[in-house]
C-alpha atoms as a PDB file:
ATOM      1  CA  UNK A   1     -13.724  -0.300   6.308  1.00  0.00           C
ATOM      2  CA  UNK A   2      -9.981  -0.460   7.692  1.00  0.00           C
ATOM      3  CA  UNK A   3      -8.483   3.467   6.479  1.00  0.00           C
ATOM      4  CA  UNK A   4      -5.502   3.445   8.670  1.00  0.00           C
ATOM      5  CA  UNK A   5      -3.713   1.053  11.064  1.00  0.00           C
ATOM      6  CA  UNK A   6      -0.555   1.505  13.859  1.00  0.00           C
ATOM      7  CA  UNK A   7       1.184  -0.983  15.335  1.00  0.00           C
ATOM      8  CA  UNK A   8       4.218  -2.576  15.032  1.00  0.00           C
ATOM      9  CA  UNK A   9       6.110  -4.647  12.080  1.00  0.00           C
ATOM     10  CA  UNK A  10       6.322  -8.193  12.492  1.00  0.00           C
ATOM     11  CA  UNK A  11       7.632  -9.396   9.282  1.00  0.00           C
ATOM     12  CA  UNK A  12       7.990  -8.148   5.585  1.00  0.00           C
ATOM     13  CA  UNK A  13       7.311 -11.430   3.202  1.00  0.00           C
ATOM     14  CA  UNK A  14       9.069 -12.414   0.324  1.00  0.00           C
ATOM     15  CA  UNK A  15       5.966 -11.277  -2.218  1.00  0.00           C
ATOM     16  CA  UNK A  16       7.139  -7.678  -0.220  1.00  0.00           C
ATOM     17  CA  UNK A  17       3.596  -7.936   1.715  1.00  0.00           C
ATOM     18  CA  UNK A  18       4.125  -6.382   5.528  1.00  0.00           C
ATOM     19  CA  UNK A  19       2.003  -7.610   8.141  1.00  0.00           C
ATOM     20  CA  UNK A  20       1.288  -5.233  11.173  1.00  0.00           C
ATOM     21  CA  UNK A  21       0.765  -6.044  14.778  1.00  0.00           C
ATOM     22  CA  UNK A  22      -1.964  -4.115  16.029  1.00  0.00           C
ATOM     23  CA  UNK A  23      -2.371  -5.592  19.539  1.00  0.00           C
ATOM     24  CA  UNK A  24      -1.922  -8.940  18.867  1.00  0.00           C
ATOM     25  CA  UNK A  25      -3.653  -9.138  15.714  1.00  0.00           C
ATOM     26  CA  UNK A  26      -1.854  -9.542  12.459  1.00  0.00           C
ATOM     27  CA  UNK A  27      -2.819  -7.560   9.349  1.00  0.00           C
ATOM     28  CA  UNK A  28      -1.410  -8.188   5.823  1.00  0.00           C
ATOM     29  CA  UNK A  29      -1.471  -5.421   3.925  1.00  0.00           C
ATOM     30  CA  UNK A  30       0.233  -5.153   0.034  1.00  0.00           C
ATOM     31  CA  UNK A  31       2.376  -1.848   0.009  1.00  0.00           C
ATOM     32  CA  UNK A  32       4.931  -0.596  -2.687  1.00  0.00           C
ATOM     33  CA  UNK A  33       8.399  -2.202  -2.872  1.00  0.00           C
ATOM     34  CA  UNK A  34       9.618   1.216  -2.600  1.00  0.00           C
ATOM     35  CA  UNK A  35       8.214   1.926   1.032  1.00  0.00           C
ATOM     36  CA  UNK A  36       8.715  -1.508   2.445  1.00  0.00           C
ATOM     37  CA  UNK A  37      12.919  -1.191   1.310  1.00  0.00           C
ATOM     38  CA  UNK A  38      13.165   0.885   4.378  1.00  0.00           C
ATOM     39  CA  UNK A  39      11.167  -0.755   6.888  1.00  0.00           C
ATOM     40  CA  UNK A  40      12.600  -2.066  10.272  1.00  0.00           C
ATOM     41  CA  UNK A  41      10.850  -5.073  12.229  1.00  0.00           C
ATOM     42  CA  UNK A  42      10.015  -4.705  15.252  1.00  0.00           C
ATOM     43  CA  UNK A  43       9.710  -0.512  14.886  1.00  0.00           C
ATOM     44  CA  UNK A  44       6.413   0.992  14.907  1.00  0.00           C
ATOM     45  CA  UNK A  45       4.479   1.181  11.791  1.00  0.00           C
ATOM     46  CA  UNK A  46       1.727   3.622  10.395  1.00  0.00           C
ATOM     47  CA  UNK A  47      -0.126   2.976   7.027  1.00  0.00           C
ATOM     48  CA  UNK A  48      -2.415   4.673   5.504  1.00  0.00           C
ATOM     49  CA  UNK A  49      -5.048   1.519   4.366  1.00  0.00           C
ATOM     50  CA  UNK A  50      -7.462   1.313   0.903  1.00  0.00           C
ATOM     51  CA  UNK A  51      -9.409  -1.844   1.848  1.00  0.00           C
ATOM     52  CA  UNK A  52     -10.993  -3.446  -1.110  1.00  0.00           C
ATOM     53  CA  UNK A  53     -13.272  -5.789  -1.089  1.00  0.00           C
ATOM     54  CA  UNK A  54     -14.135  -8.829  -4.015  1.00  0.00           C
ATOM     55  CA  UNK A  55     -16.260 -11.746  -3.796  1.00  0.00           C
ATOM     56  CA  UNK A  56     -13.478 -13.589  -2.825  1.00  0.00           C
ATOM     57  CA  UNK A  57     -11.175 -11.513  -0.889  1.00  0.00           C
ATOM     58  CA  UNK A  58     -10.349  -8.852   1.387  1.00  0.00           C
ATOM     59  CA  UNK A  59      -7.176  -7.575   0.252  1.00  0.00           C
ATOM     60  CA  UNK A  60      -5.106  -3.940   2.282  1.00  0.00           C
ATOM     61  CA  UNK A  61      -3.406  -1.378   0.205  1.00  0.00           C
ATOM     62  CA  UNK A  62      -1.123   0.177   2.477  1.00  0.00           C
ATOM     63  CA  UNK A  63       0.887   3.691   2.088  1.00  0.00           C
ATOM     64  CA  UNK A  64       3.128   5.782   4.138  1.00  0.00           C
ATOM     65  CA  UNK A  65       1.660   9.223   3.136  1.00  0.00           C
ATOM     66  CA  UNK A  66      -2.316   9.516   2.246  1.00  0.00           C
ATOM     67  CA  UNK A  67      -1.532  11.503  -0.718  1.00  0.00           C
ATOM     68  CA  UNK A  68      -0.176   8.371  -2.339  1.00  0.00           C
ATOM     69  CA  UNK A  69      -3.297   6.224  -0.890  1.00  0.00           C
ATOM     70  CA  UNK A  70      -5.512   9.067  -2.754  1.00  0.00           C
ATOM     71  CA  UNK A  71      -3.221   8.715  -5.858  1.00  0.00           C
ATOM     72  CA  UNK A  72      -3.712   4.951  -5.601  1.00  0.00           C
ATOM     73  CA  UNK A  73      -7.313   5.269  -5.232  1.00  0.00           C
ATOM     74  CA  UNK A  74      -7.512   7.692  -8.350  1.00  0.00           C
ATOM     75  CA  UNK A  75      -5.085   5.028 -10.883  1.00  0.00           C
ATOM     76  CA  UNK A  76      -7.557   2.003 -10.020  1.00  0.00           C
ATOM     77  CA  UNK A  77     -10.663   3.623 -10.615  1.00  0.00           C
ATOM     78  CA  UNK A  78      -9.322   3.640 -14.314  1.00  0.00           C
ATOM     79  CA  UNK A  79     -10.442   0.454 -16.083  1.00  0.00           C
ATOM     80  CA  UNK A  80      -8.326  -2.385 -16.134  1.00  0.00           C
ATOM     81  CA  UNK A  81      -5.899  -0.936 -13.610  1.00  0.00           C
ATOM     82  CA  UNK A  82      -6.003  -3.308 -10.473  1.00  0.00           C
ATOM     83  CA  UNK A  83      -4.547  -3.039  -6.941  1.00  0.00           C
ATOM     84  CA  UNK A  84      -1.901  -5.133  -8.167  1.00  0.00           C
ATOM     85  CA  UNK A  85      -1.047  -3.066 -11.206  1.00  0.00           C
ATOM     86  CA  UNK A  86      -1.413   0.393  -8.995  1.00  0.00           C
ATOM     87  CA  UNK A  87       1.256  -0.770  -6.670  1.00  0.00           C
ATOM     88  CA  UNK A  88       3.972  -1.522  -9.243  1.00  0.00           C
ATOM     89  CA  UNK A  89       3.246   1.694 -10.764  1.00  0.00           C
ATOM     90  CA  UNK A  90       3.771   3.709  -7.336  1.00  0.00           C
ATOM     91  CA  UNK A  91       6.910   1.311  -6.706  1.00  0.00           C
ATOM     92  CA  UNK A  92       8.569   1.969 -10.150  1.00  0.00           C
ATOM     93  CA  UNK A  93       7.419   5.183 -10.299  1.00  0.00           C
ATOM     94  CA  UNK A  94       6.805   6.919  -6.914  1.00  0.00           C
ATOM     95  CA  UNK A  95       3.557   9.343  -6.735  1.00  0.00           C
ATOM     96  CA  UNK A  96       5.795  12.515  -8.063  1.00  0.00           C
ATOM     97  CA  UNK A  97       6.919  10.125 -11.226  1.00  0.00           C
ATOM     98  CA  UNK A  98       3.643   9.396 -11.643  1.00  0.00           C
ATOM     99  CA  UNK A  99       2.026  12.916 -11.380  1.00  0.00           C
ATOM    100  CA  UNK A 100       5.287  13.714 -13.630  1.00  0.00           C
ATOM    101  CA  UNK A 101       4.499  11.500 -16.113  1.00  0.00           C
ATOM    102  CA  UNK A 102       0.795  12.487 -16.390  1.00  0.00           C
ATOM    103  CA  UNK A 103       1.324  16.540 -16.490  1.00  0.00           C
ATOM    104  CA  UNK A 104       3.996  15.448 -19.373  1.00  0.00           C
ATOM    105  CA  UNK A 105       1.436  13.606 -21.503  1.00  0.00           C
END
């Protein structure tokens, strides 16, 4: 399994997918709007990676910090919360918001 890569950033797409350069190879990993806003390409690039795997797809989950891959991994193991659904939560949201929002409820 694929838990972190480094490289460099070779292009943010308009779904707000990155894809990392790690020498010479091209990875395309899903990350939250909110840490791709910042993101330079062509600068070097670290990302913490959840790699989950389907019947029909490899998809990356890619964070800055592990703390919000390990609050990623903890929303989706709730039922009916995908990898899809995760990230807009930790885009709207950020990881405090959403440790906020839980402590308030």
């Amino acid at each position: 399994m694929i838990a972190m890569l480094s490289g460099n950033l070779a292009n943010v797409t308009l779904s707000g997918d990155v894809i990392i350069d790690v020498n010479g190879v091209g990875y395309k990993v899903q990350m939250p709007e909110r840490e791709t806003a910042s993101l330079q390409i062509g600068h070097a690039i670290t990302v913490f990676v959840h790699t989950q795997v389907r019947e029909d797809s490899i998809t990356l989950f890619g964070f800055s910090e592990s703390s919000s891959k390990e609050l990623f991994e903890k929303i989706t193991s709730v039922s009916g919360i995908g990898g899809k659904l995760g990230l807009v939560m930790l885009s709207a949201l950020g990881a405090q918001g959403i440790v906020d929002a839980l402590s308030n409820s």
